[in-house]
Protein backbone atom coordinates (compact mmCIF):
# COMPACT_ATOMS: atom_id res chain seq x y z
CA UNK A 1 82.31 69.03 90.24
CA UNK A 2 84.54 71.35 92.14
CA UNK A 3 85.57 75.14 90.51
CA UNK A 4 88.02 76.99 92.58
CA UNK A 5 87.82 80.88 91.90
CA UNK A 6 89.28 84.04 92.69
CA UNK A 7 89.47 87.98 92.63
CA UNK A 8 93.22 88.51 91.00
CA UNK A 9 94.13 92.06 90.33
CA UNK A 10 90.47 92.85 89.96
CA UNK A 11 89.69 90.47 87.74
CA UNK A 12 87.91 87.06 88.79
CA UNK A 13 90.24 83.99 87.55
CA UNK A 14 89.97 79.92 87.94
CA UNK A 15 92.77 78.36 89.87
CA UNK A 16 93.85 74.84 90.21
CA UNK A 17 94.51 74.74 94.02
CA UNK A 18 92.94 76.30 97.39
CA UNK A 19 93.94 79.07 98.36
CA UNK A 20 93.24 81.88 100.89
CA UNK A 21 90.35 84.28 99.70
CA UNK A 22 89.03 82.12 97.10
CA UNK A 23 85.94 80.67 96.38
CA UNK A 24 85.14 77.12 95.87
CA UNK A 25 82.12 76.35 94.09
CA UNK A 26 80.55 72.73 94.59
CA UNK A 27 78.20 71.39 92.37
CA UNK A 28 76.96 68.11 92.82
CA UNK A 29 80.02 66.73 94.29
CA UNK A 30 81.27 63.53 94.21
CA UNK A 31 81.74 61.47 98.24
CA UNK A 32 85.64 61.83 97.60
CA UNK A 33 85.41 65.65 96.04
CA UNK A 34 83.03 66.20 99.99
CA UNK A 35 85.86 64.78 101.70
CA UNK A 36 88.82 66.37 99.79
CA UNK A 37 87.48 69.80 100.11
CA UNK A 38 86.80 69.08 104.23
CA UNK A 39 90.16 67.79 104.93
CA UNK A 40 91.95 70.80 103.37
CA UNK A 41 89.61 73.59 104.52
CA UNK A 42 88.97 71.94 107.84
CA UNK A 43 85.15 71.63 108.02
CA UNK A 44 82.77 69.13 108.83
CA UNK A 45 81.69 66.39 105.73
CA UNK A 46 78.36 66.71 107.02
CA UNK A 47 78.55 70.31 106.42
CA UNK A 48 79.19 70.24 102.91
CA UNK A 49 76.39 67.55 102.59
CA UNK A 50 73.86 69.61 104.36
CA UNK A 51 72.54 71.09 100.79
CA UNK A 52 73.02 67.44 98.60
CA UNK A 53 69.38 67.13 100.39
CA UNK A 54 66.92 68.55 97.90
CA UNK A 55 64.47 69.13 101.35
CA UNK A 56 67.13 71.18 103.46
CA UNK A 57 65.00 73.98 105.09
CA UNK A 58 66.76 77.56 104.64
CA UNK A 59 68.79 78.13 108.34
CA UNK A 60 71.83 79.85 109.66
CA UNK A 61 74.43 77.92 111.66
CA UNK A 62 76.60 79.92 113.62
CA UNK A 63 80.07 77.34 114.70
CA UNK A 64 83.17 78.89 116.18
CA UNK A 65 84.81 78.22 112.94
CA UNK A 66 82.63 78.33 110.05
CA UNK A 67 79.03 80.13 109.66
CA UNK A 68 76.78 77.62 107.56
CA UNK A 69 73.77 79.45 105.59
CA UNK A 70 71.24 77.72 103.38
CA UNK A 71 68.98 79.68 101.21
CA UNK A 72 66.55 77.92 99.29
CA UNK A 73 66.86 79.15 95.00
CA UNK A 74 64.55 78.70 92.51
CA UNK A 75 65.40 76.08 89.79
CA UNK A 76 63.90 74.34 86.62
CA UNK A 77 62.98 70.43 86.38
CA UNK A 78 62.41 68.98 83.19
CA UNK A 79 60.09 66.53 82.75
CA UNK A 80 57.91 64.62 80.13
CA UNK A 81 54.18 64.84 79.89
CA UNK A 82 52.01 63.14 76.97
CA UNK A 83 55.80 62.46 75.73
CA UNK A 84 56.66 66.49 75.59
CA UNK A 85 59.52 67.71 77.78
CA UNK A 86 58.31 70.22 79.97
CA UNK A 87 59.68 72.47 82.56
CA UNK A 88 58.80 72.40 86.17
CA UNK A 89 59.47 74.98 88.70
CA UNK A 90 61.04 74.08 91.57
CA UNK A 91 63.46 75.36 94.50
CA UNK A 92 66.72 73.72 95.83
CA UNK A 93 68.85 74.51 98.55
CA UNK A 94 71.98 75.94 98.37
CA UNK A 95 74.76 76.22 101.34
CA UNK A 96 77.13 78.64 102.01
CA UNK A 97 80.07 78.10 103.86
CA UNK A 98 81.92 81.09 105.46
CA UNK A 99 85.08 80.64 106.74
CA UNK A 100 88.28 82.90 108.09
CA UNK A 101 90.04 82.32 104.80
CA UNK A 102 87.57 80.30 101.91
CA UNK A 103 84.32 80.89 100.74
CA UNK A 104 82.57 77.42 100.29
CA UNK A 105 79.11 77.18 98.09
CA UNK A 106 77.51 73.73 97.52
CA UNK A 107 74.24 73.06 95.26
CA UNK A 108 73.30 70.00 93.36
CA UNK A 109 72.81 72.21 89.94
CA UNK A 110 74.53 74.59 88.07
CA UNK A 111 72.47 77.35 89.16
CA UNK A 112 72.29 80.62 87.50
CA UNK A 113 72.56 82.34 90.71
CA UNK A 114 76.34 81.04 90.47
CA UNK A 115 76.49 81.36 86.74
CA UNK A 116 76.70 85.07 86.94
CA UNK A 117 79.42 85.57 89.35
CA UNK A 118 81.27 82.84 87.88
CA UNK A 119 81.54 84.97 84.39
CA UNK A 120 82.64 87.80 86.42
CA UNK A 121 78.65 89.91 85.30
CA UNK A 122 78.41 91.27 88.52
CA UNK A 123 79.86 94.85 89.20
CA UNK A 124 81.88 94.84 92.26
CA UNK A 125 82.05 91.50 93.01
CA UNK A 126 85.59 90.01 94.49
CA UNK A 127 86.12 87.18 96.55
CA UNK A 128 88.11 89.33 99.06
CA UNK A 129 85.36 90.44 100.10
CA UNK A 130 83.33 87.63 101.75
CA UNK A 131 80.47 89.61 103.53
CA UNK A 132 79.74 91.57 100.17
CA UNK A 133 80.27 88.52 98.29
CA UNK A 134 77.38 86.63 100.28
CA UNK A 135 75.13 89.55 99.90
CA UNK A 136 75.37 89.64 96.22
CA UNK A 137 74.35 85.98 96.37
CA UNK A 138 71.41 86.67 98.04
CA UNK A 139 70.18 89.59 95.80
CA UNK A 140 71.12 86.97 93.07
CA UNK A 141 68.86 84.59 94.49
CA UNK A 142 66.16 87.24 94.97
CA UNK A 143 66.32 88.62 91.78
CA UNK A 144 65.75 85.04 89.97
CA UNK A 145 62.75 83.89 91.92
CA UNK A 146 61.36 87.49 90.43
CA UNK A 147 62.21 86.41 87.09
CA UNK A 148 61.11 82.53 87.14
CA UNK A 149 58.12 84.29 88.91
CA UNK A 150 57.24 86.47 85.81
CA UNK A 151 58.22 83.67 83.68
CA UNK A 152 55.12 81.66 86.08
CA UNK A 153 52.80 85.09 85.23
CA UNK A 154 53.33 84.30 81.04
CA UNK A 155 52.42 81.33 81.18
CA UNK A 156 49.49 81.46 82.91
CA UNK A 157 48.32 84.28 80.91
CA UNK A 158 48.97 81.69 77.99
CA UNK A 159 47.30 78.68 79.28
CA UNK A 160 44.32 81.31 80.51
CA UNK A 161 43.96 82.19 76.50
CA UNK A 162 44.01 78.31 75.76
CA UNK A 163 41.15 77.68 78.11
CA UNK A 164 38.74 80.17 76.42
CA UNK A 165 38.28 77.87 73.45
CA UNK A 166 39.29 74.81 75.66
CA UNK A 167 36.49 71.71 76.74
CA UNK A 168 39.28 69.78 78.34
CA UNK A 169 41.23 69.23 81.89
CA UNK A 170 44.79 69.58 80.33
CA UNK A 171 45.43 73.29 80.49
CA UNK A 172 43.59 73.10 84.44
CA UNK A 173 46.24 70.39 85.33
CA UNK A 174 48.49 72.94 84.19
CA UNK A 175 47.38 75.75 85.84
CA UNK A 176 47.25 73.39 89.25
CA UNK A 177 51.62 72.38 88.53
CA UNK A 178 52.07 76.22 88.27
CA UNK A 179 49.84 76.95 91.91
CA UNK A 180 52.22 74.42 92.88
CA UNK A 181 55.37 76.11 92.17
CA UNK A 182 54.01 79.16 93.49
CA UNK A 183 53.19 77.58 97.14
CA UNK A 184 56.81 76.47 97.13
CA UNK A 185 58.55 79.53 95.54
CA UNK A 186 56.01 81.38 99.02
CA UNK A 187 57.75 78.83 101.28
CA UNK A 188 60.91 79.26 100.54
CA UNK A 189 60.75 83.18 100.12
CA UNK A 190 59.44 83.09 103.58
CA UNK A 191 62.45 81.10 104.77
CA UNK A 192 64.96 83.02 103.09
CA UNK A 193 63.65 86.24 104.76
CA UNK A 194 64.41 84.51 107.84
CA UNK A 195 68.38 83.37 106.96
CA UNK A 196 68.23 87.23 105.73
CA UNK A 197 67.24 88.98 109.00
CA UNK A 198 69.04 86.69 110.99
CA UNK A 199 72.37 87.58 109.34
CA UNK A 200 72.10 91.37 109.64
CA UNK A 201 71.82 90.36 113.70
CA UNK A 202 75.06 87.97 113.27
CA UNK A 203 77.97 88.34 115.13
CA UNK A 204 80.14 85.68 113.19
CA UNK A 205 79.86 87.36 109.30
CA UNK A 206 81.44 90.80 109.79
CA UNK A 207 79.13 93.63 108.16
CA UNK A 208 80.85 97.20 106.76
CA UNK A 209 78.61 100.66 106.35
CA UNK A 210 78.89 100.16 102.42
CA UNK A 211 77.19 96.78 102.51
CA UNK A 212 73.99 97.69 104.59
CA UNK A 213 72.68 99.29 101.18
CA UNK A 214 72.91 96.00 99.65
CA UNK A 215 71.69 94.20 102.53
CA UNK A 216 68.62 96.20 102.51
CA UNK A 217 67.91 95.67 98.80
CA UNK A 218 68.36 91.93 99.72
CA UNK A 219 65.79 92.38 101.98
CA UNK A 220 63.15 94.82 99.57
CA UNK A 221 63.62 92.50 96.76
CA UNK A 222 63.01 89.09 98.52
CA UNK A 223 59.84 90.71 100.02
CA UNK A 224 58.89 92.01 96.55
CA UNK A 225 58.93 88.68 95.33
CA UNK A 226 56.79 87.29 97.92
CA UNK A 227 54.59 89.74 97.61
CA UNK A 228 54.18 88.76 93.56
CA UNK A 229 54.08 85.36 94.84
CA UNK A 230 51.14 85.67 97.05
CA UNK A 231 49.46 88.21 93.90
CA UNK A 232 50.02 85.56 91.69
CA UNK A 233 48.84 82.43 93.67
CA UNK A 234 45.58 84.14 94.57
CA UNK A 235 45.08 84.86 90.83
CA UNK A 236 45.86 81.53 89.56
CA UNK A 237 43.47 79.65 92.59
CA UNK A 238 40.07 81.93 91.43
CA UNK A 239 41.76 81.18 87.56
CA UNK A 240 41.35 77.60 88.44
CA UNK A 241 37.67 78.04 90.20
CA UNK A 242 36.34 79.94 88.00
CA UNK A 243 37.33 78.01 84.44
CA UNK A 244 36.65 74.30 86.42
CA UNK A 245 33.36 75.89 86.86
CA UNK A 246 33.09 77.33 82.85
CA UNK A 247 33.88 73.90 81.63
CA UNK A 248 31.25 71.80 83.88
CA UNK A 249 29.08 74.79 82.73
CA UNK A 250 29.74 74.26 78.89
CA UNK A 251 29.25 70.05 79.77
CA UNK A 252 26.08 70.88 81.24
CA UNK A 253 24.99 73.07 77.90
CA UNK A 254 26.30 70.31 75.39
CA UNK A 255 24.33 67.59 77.13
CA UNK A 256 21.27 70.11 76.81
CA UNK A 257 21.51 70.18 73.85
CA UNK A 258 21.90 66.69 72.90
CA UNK A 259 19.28 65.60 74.98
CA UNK A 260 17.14 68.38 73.51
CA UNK A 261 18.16 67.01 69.83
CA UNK A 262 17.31 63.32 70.91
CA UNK A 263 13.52 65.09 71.75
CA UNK A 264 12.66 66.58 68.79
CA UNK A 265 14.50 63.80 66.51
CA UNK A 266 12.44 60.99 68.55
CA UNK A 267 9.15 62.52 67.43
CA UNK A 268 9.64 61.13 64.13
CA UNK A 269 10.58 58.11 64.88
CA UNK A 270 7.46 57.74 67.06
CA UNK A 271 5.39 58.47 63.95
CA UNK A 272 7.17 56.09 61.82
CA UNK A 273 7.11 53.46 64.50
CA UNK A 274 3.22 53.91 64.50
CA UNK A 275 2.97 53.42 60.57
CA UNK A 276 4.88 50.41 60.99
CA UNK A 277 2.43 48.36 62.27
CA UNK A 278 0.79 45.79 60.34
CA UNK A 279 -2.56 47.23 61.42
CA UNK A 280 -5.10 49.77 59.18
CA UNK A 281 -4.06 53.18 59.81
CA UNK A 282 -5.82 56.68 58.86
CA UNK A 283 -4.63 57.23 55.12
CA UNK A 284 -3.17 53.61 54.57
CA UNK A 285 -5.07 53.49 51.60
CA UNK A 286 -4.34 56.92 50.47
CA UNK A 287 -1.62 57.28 47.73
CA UNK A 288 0.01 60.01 49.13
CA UNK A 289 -0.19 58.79 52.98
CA UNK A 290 3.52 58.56 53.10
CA UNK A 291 4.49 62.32 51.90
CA UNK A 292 1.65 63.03 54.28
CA UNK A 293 3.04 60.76 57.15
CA UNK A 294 6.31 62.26 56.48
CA UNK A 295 4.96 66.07 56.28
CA UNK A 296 3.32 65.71 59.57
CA UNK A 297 6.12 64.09 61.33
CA UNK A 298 8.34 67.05 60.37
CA UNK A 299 5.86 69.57 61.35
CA UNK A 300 5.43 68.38 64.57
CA UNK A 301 9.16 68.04 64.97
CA UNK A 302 9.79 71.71 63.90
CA UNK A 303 6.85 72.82 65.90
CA UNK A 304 8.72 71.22 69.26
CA UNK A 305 12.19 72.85 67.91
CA UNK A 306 10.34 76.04 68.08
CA UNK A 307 9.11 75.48 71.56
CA UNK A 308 12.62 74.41 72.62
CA UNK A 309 14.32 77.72 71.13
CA UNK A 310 11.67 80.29 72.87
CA UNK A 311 12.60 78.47 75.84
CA UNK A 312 16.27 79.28 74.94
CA UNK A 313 17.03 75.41 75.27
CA UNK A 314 19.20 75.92 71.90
């Protein structure tokens, strides 16, 4: 799908047809849309392709025409476990194209990095002004991996409250997918910081005194986040330890127990297996041998119970 935008008057507007100082937003796009949008701004198809790759690694390109960046952004999967649709964090890559006269972005989703500029949310934002306009990207991008990273922080705290009265691997498996995330959310931080510092050294993408303040919150905030990334992956690794250890501690304890039980219910069954025996036995004759039988089973039963518990077996 191809979206051509821009800043008219102030106000950010949807055209039909390229034109200079406007932004064309990619999503997905089709072979022909690639090569449509290459012949008439004059780049490279491979270009445009570069971030239809879900494992592009985050770089700057620096051509004599065009300056190609790829950042990596955080996005959600869905996906269906025990037959429930759940969500799975991810990243994808997204390119930006900078030419003399067009601003080119390509993704394979609709990203809510783009969203926001798109609906004209962002204060200052004008496709006029290219340098500025990649900048605000960037802090876009920043800001959501902070907010799909608290997003990561809830629900661990929820699965965490799920494995206190929990016997089973299901809410560990979970805790493992979010680790996951978090190792490639750390990656991909770490490669944006790169793209980041290597564009406040670039020659090619012009840079003006009023956007170094929002270059350097770019920078702060994309640190930040990998900084809550790190937090949060050490947390959820001991999380993991610690509860895989609680549940093969509260295995352990059950199968105490139940081998405990199988003791103490045995000893009765011993006894009656004795009396079973087509053989004289002391009291066989007596009429009250089998309360007695019975009487002295149980007592010996309870008196091993008792043994058990002052050993704190149960």
């Amino acid at each position: 799908m191809i979206e051509i935008f821009k800043t008219i008057d102030g106000n950010l507007e949807q055209i039909e047809t390229v034109e200079k100082d406007c932004w064309i937003s990619m999503t997905n796009p089709t072979p022909s849309e690639i090569h449509h949008i290459a012949s008439m701004c004059s780049v490279e198809e491979d270009v445009l392709k570069a971030a239809l790759d879900a494992e592009e690694r985050a770089r700057i390109e620096k051509e004599d025409d065009y300056t190609l960046m790829i950042v990596d952004i955080p996005a959600i999967e869905k996906e269906i476990v025990e037959k429930q649709e759940k969500d799975r964090y991810i990243t994808m890559p997204l390119a930006i194209v900078h030419l003399d006269d067009y601003i080119i972005t390509v993704c394979l989703v609709d990203t809510p990095v783009l969203a926001q500029l798109r609906t004209g949310r962002v204060k200052g934002f004008s496709t006029h002004k290219k340098t500025r306009f990649i900048l605000q990207i960037f802090f876009r991008v920043a800001t959501q991996f902070l907010q799909f990273l608290r997003s990561i922080n809830r629900q661990s705290e929820s699965i965490e409250d799920r494995l206190h009265v929990s016997q089973k691997n299901k809410e560990l498996f979970e805790l493992l997918e979010l680790q996951k995330s978090l190792v490639y959310f750390t990656t991909s931080l770490r490669a944006n910081e790169g793209v980041f510092e290597k564009m406040m050294k670039s020659e090619k993408v012009k840079r003006y005194p009023d956007d170094e303040d929002l270059l350097e919150d770019v920078i702060i905030e994309n640190k930040q986040a990998m900084e809550m990334a790190n937090i949060y992956n050490g947390i959820l690794s001991g999380m993991v330890d610690t509860f895989a250890s609680v549940i093969s501690n509260n295995l352990n304890i059950v199968m105490k127990f139940l081998a405990t039980v199988t003791i103490v219910m045995s000893i009765p069954t011993m006894i009656a297996s004795f009396y079973g025996m087509n053989v004289p036995l002391p009291g066989h004759n007596n009429p009250y041998g089998f309360y007695i039988v019975l009487a002295f089973a149980l007592l010996l039963a309870g008196l091993v119970a008792l043994i058990f518990h002052k050993k704190d077996v149960f």
